[in-house]
PDB file of N, CA and C in Angstrom:
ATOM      1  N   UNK A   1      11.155   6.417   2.047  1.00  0.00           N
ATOM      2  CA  UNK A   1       9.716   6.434   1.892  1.00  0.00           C
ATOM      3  C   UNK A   1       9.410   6.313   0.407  1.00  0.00           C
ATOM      4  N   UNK A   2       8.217   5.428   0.066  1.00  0.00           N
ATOM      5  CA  UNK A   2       8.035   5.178  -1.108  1.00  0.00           C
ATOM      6  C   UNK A   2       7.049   6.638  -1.343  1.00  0.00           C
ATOM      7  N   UNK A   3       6.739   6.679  -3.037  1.00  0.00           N
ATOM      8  CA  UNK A   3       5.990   7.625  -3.718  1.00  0.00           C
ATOM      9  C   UNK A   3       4.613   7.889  -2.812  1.00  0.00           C
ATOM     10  N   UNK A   4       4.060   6.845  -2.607  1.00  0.00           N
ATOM     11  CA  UNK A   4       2.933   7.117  -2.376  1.00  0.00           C
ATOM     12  C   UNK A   4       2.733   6.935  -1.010  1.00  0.00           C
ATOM     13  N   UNK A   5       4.026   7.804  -0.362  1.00  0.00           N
ATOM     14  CA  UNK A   5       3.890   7.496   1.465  1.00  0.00           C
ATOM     15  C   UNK A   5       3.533   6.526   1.797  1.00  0.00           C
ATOM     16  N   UNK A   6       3.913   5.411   1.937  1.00  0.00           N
ATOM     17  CA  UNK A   6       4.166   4.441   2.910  1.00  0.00           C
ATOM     18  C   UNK A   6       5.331   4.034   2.711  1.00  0.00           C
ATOM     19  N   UNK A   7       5.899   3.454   3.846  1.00  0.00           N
ATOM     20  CA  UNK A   7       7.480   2.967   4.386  1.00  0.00           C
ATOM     21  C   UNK A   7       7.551   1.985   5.128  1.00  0.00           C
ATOM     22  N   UNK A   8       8.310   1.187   4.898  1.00  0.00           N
ATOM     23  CA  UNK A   8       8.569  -0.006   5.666  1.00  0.00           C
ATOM     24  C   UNK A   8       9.225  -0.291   6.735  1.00  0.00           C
ATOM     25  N   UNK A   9       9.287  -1.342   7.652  1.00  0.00           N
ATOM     26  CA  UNK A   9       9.690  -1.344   9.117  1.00  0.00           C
ATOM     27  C   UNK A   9      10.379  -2.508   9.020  1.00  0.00           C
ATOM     28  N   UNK A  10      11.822  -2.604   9.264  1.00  0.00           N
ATOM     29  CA  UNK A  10      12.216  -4.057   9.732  1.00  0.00           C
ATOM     30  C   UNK A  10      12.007  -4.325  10.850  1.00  0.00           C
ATOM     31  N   UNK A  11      11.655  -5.622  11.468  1.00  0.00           N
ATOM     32  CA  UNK A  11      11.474  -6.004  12.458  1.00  0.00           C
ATOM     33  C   UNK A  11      12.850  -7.176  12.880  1.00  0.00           C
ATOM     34  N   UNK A  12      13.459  -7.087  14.185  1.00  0.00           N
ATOM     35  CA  UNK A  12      14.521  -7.974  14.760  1.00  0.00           C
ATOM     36  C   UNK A  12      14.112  -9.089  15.432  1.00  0.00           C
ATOM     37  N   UNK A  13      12.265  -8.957  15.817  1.00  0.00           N
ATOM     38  CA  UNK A  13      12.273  -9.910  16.612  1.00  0.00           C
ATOM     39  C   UNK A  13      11.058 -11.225  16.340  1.00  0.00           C
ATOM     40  N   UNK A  14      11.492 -11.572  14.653  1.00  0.00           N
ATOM     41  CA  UNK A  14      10.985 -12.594  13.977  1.00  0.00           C
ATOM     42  C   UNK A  14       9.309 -11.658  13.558  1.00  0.00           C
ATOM     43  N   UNK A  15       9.134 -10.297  13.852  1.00  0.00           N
ATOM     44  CA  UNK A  15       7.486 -10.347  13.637  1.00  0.00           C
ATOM     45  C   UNK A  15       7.877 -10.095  11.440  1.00  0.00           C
ATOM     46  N   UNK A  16       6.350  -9.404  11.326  1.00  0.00           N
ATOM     47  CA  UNK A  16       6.720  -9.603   9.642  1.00  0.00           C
ATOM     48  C   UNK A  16       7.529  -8.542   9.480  1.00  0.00           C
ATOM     49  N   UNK A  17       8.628  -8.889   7.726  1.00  0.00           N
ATOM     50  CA  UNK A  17       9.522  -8.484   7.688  1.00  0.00           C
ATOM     51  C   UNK A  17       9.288  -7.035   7.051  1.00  0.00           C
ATOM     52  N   UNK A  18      10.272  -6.293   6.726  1.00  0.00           N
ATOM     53  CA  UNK A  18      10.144  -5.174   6.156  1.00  0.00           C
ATOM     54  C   UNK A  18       9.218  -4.808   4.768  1.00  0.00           C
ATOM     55  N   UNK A  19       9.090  -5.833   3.832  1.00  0.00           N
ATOM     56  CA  UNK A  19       8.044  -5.930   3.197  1.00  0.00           C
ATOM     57  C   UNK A  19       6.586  -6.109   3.202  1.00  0.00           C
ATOM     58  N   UNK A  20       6.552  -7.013   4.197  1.00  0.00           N
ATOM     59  CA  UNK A  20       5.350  -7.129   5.192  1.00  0.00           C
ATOM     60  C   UNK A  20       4.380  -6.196   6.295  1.00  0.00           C
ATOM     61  N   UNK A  21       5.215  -5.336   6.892  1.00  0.00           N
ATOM     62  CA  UNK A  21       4.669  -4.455   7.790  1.00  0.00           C
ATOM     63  C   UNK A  21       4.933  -2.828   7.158  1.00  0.00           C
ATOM     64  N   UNK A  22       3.640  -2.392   6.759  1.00  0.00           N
ATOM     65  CA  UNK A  22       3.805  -1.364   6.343  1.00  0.00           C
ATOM     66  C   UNK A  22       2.759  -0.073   7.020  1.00  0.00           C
ATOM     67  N   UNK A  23       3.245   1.196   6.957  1.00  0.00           N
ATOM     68  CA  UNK A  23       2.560   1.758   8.235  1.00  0.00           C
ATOM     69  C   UNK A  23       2.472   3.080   7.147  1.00  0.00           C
ATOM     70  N   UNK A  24       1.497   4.211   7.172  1.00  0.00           N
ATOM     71  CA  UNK A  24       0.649   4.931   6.399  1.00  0.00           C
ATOM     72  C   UNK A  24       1.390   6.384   6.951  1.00  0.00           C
ATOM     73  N   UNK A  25       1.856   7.266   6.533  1.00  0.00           N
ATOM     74  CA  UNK A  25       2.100   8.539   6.782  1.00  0.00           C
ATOM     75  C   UNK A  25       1.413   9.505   6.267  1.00  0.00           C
ATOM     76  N   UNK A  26       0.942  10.554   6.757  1.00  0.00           N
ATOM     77  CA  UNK A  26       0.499  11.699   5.926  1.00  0.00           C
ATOM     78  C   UNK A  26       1.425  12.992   6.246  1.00  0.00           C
ATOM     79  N   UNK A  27       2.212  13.182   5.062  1.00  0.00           N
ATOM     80  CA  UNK A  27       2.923  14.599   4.898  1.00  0.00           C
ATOM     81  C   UNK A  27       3.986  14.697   6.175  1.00  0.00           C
ATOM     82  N   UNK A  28       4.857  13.870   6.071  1.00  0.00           N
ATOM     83  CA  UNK A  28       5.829  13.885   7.224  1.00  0.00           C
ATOM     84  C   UNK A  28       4.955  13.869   8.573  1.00  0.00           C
ATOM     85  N   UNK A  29       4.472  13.890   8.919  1.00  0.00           N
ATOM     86  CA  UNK A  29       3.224  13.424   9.929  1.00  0.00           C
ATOM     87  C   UNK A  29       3.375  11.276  10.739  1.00  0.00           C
ATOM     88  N   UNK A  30       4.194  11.785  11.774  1.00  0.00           N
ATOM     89  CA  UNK A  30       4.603  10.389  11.991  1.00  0.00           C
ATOM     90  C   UNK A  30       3.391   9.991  12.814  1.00  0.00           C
ATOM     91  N   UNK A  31       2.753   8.904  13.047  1.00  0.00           N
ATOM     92  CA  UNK A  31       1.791   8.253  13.728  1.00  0.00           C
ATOM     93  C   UNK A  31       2.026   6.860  14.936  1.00  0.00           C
ATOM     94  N   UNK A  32       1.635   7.297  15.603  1.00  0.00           N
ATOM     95  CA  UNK A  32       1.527   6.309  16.922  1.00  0.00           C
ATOM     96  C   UNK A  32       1.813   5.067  16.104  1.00  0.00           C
ATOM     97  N   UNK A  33       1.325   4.495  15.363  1.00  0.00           N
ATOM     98  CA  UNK A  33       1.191   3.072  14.589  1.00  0.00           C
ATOM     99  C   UNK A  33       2.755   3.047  13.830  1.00  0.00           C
ATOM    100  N   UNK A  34       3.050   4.021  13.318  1.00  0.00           N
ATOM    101  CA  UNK A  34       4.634   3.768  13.144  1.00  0.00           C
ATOM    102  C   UNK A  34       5.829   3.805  14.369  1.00  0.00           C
ATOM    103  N   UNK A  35       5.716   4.620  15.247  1.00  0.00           N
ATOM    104  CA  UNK A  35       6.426   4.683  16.206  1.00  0.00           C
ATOM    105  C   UNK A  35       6.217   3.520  16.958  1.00  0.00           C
ATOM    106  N   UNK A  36       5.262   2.779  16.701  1.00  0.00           N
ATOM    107  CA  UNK A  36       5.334   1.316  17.759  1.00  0.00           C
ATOM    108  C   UNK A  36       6.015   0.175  16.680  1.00  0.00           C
ATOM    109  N   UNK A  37       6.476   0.369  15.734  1.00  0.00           N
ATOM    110  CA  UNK A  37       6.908  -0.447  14.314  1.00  0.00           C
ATOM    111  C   UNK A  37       8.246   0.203  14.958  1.00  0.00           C
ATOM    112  N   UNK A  38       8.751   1.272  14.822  1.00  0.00           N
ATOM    113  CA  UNK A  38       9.984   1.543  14.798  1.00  0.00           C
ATOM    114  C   UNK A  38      10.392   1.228  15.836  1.00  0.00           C
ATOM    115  N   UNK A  39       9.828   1.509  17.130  1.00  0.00           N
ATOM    116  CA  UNK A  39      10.686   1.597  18.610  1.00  0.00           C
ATOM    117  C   UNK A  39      10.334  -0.162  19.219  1.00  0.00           C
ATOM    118  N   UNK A  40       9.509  -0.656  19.187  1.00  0.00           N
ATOM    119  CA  UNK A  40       9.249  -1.951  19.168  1.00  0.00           C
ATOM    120  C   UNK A  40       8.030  -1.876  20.612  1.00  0.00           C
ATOM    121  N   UNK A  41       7.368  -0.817  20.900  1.00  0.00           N
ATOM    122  CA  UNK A  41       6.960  -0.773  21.792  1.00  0.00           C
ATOM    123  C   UNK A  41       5.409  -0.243  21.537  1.00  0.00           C
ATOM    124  N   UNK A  42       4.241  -1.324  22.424  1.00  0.00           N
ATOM    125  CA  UNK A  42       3.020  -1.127  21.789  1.00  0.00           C
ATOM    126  C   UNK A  42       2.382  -0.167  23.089  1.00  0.00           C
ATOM    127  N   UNK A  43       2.566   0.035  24.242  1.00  0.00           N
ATOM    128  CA  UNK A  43       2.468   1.116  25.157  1.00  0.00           C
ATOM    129  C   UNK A  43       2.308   2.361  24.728  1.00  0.00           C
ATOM    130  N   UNK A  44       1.332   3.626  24.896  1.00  0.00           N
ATOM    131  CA  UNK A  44       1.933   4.913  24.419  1.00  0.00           C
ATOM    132  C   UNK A  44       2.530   5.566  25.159  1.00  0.00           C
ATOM    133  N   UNK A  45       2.489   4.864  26.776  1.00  0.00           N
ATOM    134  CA  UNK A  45       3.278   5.514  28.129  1.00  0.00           C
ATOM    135  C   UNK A  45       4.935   5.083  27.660  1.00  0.00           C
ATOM    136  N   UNK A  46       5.032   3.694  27.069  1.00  0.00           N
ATOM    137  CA  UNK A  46       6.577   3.539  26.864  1.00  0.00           C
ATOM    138  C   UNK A  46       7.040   4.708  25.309  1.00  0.00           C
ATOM    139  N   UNK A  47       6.514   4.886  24.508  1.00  0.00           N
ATOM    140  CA  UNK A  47       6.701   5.857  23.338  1.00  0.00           C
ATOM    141  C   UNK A  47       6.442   6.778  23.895  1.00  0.00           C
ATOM    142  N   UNK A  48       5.957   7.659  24.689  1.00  0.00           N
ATOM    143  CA  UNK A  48       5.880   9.097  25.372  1.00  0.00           C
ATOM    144  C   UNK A  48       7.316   8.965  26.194  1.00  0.00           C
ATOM    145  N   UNK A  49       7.843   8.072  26.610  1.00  0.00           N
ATOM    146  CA  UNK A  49       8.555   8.336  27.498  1.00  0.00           C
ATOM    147  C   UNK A  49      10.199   8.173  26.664  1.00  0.00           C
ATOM    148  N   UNK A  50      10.028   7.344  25.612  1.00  0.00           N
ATOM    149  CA  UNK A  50      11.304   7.479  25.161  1.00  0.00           C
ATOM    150  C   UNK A  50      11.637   8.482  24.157  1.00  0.00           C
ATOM    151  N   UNK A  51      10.219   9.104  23.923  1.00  0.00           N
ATOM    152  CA  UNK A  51      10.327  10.210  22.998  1.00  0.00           C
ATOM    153  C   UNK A  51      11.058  11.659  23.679  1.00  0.00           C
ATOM    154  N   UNK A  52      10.107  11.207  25.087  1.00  0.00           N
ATOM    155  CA  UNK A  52      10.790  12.367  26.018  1.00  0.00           C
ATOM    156  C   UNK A  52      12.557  12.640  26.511  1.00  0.00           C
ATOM    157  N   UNK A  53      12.897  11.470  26.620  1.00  0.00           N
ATOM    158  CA  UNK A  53      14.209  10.906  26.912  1.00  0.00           C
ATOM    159  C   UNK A  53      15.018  11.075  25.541  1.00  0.00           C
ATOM    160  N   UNK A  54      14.093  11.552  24.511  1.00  0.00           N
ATOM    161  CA  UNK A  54      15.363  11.667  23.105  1.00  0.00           C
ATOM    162  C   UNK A  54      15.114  12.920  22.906  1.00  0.00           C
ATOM    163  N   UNK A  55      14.013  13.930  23.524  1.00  0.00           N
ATOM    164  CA  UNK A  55      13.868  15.443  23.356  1.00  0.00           C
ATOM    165  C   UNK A  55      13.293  15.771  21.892  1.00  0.00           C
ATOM    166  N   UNK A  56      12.353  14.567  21.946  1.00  0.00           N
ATOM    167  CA  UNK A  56      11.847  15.146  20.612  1.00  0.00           C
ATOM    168  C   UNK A  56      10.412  15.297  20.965  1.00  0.00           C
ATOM    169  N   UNK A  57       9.624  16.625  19.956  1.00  0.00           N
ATOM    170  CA  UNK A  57       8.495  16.744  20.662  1.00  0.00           C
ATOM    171  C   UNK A  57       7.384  16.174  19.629  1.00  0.00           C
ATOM    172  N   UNK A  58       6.408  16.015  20.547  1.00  0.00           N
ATOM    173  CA  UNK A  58       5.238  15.360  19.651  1.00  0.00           C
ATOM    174  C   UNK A  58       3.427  16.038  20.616  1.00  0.00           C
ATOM    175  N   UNK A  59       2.604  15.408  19.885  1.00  0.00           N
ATOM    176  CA  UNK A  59       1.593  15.949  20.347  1.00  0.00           C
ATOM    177  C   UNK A  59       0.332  14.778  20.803  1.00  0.00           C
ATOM    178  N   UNK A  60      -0.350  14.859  20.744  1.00  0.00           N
ATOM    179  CA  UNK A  60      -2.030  13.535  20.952  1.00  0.00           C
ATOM    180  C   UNK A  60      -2.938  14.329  19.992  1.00  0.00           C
ATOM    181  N   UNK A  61      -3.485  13.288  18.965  1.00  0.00           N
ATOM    182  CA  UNK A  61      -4.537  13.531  18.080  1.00  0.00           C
ATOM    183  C   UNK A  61      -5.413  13.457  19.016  1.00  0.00           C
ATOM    184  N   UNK A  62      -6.813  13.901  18.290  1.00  0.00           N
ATOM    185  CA  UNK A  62      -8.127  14.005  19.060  1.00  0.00           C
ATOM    186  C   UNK A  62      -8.711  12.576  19.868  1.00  0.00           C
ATOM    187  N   UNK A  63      -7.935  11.408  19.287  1.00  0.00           N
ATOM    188  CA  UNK A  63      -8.373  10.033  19.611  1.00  0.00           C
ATOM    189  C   UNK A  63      -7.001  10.071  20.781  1.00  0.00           C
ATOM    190  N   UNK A  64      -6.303  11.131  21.239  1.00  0.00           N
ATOM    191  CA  UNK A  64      -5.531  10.253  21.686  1.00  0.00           C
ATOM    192  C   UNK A  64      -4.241   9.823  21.492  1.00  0.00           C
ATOM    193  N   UNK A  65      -3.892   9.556  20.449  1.00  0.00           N
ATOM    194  CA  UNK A  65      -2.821   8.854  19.685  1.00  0.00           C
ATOM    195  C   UNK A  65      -1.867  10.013  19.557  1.00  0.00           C
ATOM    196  N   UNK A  66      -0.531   9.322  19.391  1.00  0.00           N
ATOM    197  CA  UNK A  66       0.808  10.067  19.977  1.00  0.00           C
ATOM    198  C   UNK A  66       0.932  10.443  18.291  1.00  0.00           C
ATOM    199  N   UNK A  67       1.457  11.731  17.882  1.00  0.00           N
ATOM    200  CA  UNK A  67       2.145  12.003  16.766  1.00  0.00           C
ATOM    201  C   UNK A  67       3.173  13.056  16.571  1.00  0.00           C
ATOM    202  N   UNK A  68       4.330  12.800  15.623  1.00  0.00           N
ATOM    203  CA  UNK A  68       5.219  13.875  15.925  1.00  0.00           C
ATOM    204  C   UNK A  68       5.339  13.695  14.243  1.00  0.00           C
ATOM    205  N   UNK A  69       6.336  14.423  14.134  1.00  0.00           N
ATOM    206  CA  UNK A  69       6.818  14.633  12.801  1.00  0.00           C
ATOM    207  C   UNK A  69       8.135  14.430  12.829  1.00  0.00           C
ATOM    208  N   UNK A  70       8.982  14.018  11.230  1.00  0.00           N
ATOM    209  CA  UNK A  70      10.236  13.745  10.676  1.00  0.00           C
ATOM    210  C   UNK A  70      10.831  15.091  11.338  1.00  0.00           C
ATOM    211  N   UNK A  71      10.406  16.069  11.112  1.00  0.00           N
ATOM    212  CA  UNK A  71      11.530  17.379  11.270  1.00  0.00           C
ATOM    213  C   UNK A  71      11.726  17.446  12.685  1.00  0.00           C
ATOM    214  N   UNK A  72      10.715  16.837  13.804  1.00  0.00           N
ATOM    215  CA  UNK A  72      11.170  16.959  15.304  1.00  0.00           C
ATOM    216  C   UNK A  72      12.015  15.994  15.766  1.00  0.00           C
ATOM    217  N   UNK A  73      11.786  14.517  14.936  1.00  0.00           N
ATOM    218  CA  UNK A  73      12.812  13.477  14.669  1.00  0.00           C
ATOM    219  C   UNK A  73      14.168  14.322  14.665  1.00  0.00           C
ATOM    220  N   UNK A  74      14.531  14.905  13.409  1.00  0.00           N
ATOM    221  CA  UNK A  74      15.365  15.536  13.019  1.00  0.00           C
ATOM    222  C   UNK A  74      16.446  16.192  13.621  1.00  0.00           C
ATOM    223  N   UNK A  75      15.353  17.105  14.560  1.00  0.00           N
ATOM    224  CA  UNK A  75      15.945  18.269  15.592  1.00  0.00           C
ATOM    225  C   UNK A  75      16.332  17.860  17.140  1.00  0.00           C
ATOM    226  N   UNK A  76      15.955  16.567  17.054  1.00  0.00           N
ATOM    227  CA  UNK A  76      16.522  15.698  18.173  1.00  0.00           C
ATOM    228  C   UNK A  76      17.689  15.315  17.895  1.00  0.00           C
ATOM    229  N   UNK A  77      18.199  15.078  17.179  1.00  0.00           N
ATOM    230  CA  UNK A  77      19.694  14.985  16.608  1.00  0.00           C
ATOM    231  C   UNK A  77      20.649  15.784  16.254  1.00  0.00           C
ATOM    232  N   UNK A  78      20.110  17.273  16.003  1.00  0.00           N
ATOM    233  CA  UNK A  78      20.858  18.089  16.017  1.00  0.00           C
ATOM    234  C   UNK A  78      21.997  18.566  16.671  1.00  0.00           C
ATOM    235  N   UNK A  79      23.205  19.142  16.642  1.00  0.00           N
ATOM    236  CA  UNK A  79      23.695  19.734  17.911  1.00  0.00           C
ATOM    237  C   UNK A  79      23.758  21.366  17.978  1.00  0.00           C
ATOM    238  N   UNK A  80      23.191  21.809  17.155  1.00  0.00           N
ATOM    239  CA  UNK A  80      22.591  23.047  16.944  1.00  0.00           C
ATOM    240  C   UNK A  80      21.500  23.836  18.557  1.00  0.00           C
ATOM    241  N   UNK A  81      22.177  24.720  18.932  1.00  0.00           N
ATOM    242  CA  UNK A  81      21.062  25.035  20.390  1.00  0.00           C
ATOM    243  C   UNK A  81      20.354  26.095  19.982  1.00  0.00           C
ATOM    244  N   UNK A  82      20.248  26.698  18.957  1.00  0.00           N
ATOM    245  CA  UNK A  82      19.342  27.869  18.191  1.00  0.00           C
ATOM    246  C   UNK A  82      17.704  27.285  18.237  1.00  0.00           C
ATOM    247  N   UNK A  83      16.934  28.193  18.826  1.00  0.00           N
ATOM    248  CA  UNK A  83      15.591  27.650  19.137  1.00  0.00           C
ATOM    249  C   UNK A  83      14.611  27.447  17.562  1.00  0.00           C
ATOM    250  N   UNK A  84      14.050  26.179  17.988  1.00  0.00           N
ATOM    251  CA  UNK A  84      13.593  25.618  16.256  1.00  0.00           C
ATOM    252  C   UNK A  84      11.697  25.978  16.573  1.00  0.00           C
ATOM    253  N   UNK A  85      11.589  26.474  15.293  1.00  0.00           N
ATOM    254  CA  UNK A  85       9.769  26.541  15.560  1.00  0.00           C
ATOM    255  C   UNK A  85       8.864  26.121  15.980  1.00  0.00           C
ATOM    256  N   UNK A  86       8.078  26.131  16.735  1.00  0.00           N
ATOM    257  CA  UNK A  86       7.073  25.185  17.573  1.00  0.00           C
ATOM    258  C   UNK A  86       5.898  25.172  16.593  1.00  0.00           C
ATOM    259  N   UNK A  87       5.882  23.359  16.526  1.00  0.00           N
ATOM    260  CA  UNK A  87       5.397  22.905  15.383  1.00  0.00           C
ATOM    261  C   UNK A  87       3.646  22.471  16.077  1.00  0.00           C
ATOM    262  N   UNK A  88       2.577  23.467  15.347  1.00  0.00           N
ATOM    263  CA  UNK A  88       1.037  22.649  15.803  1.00  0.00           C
ATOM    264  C   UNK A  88       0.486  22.005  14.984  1.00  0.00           C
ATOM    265  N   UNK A  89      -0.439  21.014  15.731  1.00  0.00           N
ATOM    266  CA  UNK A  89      -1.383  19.910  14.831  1.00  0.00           C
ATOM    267  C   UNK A  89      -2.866  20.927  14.929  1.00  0.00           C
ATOM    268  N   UNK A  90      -3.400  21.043  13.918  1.00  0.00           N
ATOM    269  CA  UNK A  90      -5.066  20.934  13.797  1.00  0.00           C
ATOM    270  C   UNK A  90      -5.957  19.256  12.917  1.00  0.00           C
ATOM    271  N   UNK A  91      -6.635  18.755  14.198  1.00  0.00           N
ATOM    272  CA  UNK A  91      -6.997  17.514  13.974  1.00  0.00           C
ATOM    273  C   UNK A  91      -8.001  17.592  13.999  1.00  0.00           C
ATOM    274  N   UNK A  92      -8.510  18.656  13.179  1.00  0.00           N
ATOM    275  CA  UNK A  92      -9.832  18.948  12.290  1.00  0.00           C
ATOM    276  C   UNK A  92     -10.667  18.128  11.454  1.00  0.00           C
TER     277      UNK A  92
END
């Protein structure tokens, strides 16, 4: 991630390249609009469902929109079974 939060996405299937497609984070705060850059999928039923299938948790902003964070990323990868903090959004 660059300084001023934003990060780039390669794409495999000719769309624009990693310089080209750039997607907005706030504070480790991942957003529906990146998770469809990363996973290649513009559905939020297909990103709910593979999020579910990788055990990582996430939440719906007030519009709706799917968001999780780097550290639940994270803890999906873990092999650690020690229970990790349950992380809330206020979309104030």
């Amino acid at each position: 991630m660059t300084s001023d939060n934003i990060t780039s996405h390669p794409h495999a299937d000719g769309q624009p390249s990693a310089t080209d497609c750039r997607c907005k984070m706030d504070n480790n705060l991942i957003k529906q609009e990146a998770l469809e850059h990363w996973l290649g999928y513009k559905r939020s039923a297909d990103i709910e469902k593979w999020l579910l299938e990788q055990g990582i948790k996430y939440g719906r902003s007030r519009n709706g929109k799917i968001v999780t964070t780097q550290h639940a990323i994270d803890n999906s990868f873990s092999t650690d079974n020690t229970s990790q903090p349950t992380v809330e959004f206020d979309f104030q």
